[in-house]
Every structure is written in C-alpha cells, then in structure tokens.
C-alpha atoms as a PDB file:
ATOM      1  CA  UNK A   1      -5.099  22.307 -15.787  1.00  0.00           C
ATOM      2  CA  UNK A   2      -2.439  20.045 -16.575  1.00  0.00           C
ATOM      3  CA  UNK A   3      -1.983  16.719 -14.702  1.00  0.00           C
ATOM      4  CA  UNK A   4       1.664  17.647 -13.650  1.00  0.00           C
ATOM      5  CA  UNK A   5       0.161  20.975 -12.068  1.00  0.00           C
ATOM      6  CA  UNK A   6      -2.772  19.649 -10.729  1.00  0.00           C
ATOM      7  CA  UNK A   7       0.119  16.533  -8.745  1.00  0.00           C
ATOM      8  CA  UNK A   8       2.352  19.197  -7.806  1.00  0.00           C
ATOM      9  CA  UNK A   9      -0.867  20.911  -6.048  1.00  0.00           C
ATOM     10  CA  UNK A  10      -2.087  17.445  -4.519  1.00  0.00           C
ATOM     11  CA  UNK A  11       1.734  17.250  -2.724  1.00  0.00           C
ATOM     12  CA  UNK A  12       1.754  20.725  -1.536  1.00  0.00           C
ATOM     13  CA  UNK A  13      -1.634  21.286  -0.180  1.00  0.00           C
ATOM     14  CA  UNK A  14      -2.940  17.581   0.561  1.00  0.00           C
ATOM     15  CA  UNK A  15       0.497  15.543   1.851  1.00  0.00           C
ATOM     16  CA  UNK A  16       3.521  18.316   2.804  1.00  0.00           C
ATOM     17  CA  UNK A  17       0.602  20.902   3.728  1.00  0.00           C
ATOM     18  CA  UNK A  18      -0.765  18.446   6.474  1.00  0.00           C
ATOM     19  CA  UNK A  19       2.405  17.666   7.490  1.00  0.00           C
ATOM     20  CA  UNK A  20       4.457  14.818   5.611  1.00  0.00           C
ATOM     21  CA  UNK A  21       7.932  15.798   5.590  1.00  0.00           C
ATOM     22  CA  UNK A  22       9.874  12.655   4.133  1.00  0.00           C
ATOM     23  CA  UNK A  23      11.459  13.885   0.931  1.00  0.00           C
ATOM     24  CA  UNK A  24      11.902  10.731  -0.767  1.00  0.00           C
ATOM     25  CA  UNK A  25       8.258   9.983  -0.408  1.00  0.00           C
ATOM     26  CA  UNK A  26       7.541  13.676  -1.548  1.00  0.00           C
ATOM     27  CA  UNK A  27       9.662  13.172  -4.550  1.00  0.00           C
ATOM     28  CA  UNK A  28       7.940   9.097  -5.580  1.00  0.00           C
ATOM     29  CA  UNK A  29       4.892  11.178  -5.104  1.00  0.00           C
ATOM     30  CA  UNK A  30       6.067  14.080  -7.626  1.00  0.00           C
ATOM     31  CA  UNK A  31       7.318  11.215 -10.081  1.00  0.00           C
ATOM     32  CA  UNK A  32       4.461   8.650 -10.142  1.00  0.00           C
ATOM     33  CA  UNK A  33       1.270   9.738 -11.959  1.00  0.00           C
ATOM     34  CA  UNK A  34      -1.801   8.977 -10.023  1.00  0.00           C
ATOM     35  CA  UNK A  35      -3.910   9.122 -13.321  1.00  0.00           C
ATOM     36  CA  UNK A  36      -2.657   6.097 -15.179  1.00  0.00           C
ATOM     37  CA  UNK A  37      -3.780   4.067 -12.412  1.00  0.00           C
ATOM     38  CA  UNK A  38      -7.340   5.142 -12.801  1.00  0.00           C
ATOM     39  CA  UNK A  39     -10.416   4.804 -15.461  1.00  0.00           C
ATOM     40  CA  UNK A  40     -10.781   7.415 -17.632  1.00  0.00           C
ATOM     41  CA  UNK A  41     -13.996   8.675 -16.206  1.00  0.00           C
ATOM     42  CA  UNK A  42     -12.294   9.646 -13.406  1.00  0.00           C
ATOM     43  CA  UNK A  43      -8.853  10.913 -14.736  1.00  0.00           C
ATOM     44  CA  UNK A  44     -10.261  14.454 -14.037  1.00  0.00           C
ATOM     45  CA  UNK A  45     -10.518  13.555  -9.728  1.00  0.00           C
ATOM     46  CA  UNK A  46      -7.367  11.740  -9.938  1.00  0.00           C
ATOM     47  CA  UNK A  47      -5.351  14.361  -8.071  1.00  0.00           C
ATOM     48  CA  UNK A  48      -8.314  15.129  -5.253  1.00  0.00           C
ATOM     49  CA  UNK A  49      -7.551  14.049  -1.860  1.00  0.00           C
ATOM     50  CA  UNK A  50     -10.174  11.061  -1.712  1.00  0.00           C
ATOM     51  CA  UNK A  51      -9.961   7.315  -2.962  1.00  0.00           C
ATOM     52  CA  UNK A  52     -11.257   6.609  -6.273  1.00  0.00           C
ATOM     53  CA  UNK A  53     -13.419   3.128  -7.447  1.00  0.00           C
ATOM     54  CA  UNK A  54     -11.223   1.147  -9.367  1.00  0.00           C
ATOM     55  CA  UNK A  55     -13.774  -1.545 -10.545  1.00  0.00           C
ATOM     56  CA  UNK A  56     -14.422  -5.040  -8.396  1.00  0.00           C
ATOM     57  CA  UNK A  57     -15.889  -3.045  -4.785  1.00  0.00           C
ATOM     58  CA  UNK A  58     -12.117  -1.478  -4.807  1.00  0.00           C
ATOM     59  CA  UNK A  59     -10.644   1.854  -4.319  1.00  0.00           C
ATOM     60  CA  UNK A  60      -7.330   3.465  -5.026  1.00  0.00           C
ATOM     61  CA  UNK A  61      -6.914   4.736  -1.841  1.00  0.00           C
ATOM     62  CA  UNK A  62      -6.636   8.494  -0.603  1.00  0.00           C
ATOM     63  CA  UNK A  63      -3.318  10.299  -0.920  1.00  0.00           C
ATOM     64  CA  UNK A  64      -2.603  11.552   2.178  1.00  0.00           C
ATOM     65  CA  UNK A  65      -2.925   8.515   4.089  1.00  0.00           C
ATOM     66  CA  UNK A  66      -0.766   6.744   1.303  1.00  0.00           C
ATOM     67  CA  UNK A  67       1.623   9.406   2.168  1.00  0.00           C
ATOM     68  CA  UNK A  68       1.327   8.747   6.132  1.00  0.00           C
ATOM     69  CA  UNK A  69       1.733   4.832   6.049  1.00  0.00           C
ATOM     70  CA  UNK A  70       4.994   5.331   3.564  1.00  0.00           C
ATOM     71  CA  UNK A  71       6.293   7.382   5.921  1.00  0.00           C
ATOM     72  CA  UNK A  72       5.429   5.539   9.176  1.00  0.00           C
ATOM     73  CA  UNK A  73       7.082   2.886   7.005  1.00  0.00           C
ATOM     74  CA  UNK A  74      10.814   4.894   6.756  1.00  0.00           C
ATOM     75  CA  UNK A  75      11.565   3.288   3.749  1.00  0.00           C
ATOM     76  CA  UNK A  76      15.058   2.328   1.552  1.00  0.00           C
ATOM     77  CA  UNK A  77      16.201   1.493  -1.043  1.00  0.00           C
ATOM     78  CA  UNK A  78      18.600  -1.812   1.089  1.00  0.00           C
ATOM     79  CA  UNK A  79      14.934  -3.005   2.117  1.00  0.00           C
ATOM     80  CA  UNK A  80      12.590  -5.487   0.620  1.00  0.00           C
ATOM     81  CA  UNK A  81       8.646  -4.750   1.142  1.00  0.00           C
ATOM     82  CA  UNK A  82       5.598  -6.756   1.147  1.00  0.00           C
ATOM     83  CA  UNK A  83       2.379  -5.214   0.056  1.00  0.00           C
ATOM     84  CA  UNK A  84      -0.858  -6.985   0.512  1.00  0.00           C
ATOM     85  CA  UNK A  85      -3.604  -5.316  -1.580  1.00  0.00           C
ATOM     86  CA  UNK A  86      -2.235  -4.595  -4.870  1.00  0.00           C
ATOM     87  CA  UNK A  87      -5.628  -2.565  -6.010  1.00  0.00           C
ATOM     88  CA  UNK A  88      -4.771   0.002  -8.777  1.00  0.00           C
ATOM     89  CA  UNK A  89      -1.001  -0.683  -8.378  1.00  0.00           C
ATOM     90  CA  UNK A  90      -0.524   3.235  -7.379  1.00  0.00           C
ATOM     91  CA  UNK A  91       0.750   2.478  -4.049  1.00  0.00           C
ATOM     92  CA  UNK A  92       2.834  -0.408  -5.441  1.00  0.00           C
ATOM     93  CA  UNK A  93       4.709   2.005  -7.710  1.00  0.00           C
ATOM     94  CA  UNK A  94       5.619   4.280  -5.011  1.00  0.00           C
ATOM     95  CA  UNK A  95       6.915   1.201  -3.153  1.00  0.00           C
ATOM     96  CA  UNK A  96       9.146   0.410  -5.805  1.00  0.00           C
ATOM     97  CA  UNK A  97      10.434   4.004  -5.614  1.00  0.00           C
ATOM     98  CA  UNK A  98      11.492   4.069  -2.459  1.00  0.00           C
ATOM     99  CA  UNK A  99      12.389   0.211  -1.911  1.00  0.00           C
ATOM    100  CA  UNK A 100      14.988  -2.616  -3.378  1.00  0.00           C
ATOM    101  CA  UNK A 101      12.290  -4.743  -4.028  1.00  0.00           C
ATOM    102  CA  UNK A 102       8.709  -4.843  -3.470  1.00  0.00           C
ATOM    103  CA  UNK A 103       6.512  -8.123  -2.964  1.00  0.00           C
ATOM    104  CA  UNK A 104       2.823  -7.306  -3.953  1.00  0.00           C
ATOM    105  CA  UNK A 105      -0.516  -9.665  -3.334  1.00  0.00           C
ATOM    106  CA  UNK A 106      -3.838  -9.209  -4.535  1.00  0.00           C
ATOM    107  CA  UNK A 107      -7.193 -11.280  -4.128  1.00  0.00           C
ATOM    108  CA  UNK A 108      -8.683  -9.937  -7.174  1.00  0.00           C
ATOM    109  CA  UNK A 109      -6.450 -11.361  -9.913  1.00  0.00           C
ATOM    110  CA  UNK A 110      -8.312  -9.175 -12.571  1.00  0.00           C
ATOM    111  CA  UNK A 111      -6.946  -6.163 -10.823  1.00  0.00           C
ATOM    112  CA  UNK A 112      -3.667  -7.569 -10.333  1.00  0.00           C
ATOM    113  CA  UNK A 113      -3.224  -8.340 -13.947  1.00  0.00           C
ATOM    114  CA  UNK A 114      -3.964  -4.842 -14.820  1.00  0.00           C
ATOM    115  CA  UNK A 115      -2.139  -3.320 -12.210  1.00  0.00           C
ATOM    116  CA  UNK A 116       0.923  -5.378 -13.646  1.00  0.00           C
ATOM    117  CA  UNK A 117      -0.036  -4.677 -16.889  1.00  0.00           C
ATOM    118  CA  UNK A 118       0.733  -0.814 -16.323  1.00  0.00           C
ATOM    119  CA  UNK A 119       3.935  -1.115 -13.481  1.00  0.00           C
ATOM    120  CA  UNK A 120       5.184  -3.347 -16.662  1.00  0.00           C
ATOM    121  CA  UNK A 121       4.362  -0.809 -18.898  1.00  0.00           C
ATOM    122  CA  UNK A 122       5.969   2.082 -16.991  1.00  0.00           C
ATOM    123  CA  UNK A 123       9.246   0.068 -16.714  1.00  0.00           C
ATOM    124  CA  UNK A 124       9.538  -1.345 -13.118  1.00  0.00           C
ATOM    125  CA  UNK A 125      11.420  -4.162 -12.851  1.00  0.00           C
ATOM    126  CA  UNK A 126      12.059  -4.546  -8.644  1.00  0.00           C
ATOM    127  CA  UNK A 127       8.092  -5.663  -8.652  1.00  0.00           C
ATOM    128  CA  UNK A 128       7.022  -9.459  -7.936  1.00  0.00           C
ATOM    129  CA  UNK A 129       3.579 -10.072  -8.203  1.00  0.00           C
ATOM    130  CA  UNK A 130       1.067 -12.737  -6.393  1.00  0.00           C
ATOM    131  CA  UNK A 131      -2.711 -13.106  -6.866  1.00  0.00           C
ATOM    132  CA  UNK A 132      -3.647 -15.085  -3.858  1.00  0.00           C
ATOM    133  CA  UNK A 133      -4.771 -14.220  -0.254  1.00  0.00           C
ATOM    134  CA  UNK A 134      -3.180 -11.052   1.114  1.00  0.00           C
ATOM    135  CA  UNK A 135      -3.908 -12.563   4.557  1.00  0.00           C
ATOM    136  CA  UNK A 136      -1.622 -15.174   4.691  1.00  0.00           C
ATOM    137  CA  UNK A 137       1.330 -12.828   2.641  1.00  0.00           C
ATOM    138  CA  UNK A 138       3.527 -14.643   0.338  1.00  0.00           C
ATOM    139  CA  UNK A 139       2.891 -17.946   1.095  1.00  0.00           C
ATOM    140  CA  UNK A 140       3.771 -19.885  -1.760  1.00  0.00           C
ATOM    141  CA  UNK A 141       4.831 -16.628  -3.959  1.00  0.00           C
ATOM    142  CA  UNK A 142       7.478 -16.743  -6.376  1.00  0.00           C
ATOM    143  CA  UNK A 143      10.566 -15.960  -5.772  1.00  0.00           C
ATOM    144  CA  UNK A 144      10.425 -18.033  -2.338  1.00  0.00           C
ATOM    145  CA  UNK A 145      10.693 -14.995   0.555  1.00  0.00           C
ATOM    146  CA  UNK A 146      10.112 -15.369   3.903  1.00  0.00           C
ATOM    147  CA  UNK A 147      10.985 -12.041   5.909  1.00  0.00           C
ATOM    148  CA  UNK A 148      10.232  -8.988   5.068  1.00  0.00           C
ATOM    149  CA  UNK A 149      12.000  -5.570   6.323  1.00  0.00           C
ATOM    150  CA  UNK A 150       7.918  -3.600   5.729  1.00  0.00           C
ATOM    151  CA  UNK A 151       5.165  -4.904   5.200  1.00  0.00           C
ATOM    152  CA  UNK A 152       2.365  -2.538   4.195  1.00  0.00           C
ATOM    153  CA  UNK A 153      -1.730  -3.538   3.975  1.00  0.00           C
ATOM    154  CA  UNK A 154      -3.853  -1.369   2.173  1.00  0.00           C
ATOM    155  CA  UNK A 155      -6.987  -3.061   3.200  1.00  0.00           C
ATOM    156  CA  UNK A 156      -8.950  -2.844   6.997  1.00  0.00           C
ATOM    157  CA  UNK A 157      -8.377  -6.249   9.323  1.00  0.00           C
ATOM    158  CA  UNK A 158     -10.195  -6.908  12.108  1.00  0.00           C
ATOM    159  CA  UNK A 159      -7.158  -7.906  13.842  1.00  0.00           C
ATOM    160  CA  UNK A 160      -3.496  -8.181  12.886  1.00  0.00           C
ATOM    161  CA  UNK A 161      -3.077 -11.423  11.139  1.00  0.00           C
ATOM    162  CA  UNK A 162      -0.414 -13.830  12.726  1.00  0.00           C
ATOM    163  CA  UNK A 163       0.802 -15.006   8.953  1.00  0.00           C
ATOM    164  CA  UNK A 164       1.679 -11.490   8.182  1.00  0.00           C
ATOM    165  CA  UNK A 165       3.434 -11.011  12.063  1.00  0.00           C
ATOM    166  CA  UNK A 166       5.720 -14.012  11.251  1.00  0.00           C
ATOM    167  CA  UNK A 167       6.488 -12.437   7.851  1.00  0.00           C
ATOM    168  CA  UNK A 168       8.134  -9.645   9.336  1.00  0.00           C
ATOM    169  CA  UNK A 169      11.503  -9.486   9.993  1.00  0.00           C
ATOM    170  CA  UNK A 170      13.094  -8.974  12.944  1.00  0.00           C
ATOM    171  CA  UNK A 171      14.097  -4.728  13.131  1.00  0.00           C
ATOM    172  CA  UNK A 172      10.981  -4.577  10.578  1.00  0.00           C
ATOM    173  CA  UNK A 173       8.073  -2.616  10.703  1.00  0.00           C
ATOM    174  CA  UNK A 174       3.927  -3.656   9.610  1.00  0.00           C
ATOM    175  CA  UNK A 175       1.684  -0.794   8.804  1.00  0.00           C
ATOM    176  CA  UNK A 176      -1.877  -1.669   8.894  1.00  0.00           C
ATOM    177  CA  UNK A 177      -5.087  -0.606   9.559  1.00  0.00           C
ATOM    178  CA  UNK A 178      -7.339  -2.727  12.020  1.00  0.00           C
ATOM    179  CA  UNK A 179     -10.714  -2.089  13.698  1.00  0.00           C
ATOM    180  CA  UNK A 180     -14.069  -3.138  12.010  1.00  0.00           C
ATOM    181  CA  UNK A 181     -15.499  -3.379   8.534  1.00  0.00           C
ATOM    182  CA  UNK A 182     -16.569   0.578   9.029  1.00  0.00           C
ATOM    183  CA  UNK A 183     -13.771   2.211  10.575  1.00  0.00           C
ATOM    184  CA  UNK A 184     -10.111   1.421  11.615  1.00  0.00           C
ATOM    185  CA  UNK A 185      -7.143   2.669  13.191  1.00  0.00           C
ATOM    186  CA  UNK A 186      -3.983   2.796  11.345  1.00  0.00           C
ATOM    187  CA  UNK A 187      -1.488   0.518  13.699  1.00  0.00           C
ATOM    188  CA  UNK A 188       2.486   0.137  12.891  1.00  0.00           C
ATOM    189  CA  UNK A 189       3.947  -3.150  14.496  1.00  0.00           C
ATOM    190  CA  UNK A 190       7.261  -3.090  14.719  1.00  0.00           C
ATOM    191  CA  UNK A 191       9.208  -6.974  15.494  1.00  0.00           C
ATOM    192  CA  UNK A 192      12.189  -6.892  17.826  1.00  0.00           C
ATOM    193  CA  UNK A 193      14.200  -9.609  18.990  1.00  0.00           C
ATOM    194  CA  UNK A 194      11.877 -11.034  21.562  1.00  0.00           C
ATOM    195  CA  UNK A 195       8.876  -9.353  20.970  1.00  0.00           C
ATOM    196  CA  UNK A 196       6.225  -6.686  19.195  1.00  0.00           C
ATOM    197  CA  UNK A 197       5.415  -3.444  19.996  1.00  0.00           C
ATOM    198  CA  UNK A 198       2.290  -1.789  18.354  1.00  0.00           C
ATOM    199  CA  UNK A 199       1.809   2.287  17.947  1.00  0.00           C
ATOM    200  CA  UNK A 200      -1.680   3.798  16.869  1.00  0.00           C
ATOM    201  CA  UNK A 201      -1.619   6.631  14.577  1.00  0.00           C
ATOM    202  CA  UNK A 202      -5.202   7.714  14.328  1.00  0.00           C
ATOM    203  CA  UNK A 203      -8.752   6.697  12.713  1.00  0.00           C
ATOM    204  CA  UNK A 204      -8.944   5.718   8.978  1.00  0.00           C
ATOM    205  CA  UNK A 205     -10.721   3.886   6.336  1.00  0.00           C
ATOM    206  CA  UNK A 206     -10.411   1.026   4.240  1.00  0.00           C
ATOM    207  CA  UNK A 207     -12.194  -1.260   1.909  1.00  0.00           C
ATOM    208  CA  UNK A 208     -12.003  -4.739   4.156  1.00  0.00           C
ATOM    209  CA  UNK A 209      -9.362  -7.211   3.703  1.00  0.00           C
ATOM    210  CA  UNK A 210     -10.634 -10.832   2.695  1.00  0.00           C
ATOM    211  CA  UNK A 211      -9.065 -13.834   3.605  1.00  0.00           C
ATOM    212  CA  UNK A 212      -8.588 -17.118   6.173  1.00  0.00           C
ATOM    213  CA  UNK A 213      -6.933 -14.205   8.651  1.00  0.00           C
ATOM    214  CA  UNK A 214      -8.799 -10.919   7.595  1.00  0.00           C
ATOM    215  CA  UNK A 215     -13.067 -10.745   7.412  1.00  0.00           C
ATOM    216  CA  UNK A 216     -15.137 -12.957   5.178  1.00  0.00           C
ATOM    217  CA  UNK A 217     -16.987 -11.702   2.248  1.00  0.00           C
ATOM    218  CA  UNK A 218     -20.578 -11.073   2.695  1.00  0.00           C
END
C-alpha cells in the first residue's frame, strides 16, 4: 500500500476515528509525511498508531496523542510556539503548519541536526532551532524570544518546570505531560493575568525529559 493511503487510513481510523475534530490539524496531518521522519527499517510502521525509535533512547511519538496535544493547543497561524523536544522533527513540522512561527529545542543535538536537516529540506522556513536544555526553553536561543502564545513538551516531567511557566504568555496555553519516569498525565496550563489554571486530560507516555528542571539521566 502506498504511503499516502496508508496516512489517509492513520487520520481516519487512529486521530478523527477516536475523536479529533480540528480540521486544520486533520489537514497538517494529511500534508506532512510521517515516513521521512523515520529510518528506513521502519518506513513500513510509520503510519501505525505507536511511537517509533528514532536512534539516541528517542521515539517519534504516537499519532493520536500528537493529534490530542495540537488540539488541546488551538493553534494559529497569528501565534508563535515553543516546542521543547525536537526528536524526529515530525511534530515540529506540524507546528509549523498550523503556527506563525515555531521555536524548537532539543538536548540531543545529533537529532536536532537531522531533524533540521529534513524541515530544511522540505522547505520550512517559520522554524528556529536550539540544541540546549528543553527545561529551561529558549534561554539564550536565537532570535531573542521571551513569551510564547503555546508551548508544547513532547517529553514526561516530573513536575511543570517554572522556566517554561514564565515562558508563557499571558492568554497562552502549555501542554505537557507530568507524572513519573513510567507514566504521566497529559496537563494543559493555561497563564491568565494573575494566575494559572491547570486541566488534566488523561494518562500517557513519554520518553523523560532531561534537564536542571525535568529528571536527571540515569
């Protein structure tokens, strides 16, 4: 079966058939091609409904929950998005689909230099990259940004880090998932004028996220 069949499967039976309804994240997911963002060994799995190994103890993470987060995020294209965990660059492409511009970090800088290498590639050009500590967000990224409308992790905290809180703008929304190294829950924060207000929107799992504010590696 062709790729393009197999995708337009994966949307109707794994993301709108359990329920996401957002059409602009329906149509990123129709446009970007989940297989050029994984090795060739797997190109054949790249349209299941699981996360994939993408080298370095990472994943490319599972469909359907990269379809709930985008959606819990309500994205635009007037709104600028931080995304800490780069990984394949999958998710990072859909971000730039549905947002002005979109701020990615990523610990590994092998992955984010081949992650870049194929957003590049594929002609993106709203995409600023940082290899650095996805805990403390763009600290020190270029260009200087210090609010974000979204920010979205794609990596398990133990708790919400504060750097990443202060990064988000005030109306903004954070979309993370938190618990322990096994299994999280996926949390939105959302940052009004005096305060935040956290949601919980079910269990999930996530490689962990490293850093001064996430877990240390073992």
């Amino acid at each position: 079966m062709k790729f393009e069949d197999q995708r337009k499967i994966m949307i109707r039976d794994q993301i709108a058939g359990r329920g996401i309804k957002d059409k602009n994240v329906l149509n990123a997911f129709q446009k970007v091609e989940r297989h050029l963002f994984v090795d060739d060994d797997v190109k054949h799995l790249a349209y299941n409904d699981s996360p994939l190994g993408i080298g370095r103890g990472q994943t490319i993470s599972q469909p359907y929950m990269v379809a709930t987060m985008l959606e819990l995020a309500d994205l635009n294209k007037e709104q600028i998005v931080l995304e800490i965990g780069t990984g394949s660059g999958y998710q990072t492409a859909l971000l730039a689909e549905l947002a002005k511009e979109v701020y990615t970090v990523e610990r590994i800088d092998f992955l984010i230099q081949r992650a870049k290498s194929t957003l590049v590639d594929m002609g993106y050009d709203n995409i600023f990259y940082k290899s650095g500590d996805g805990t403390l967000g763009w600290e020190g990224g270029f260009p200087t940004c210090s609010k974000f409308d979204r920010i979205i992790v794609a990596a398990g905290a133990p708790v919400v880090p504060a750097s990443l809180r202060d990064q988000l703008a005030i109306g903004g929304k954070l979309i993370i998932p938190a618990g322990d190294r096994a299994m999280q829950e996926l949390i939105m924060v959302e940052r009004t004028e005096d305060n935040f207000l956290e949601t919980r929107h079910g269990g999930c799992m996530f490689v962990p996220l490293i850093g001064e504010e996430g877990w240390h590696e073992v």
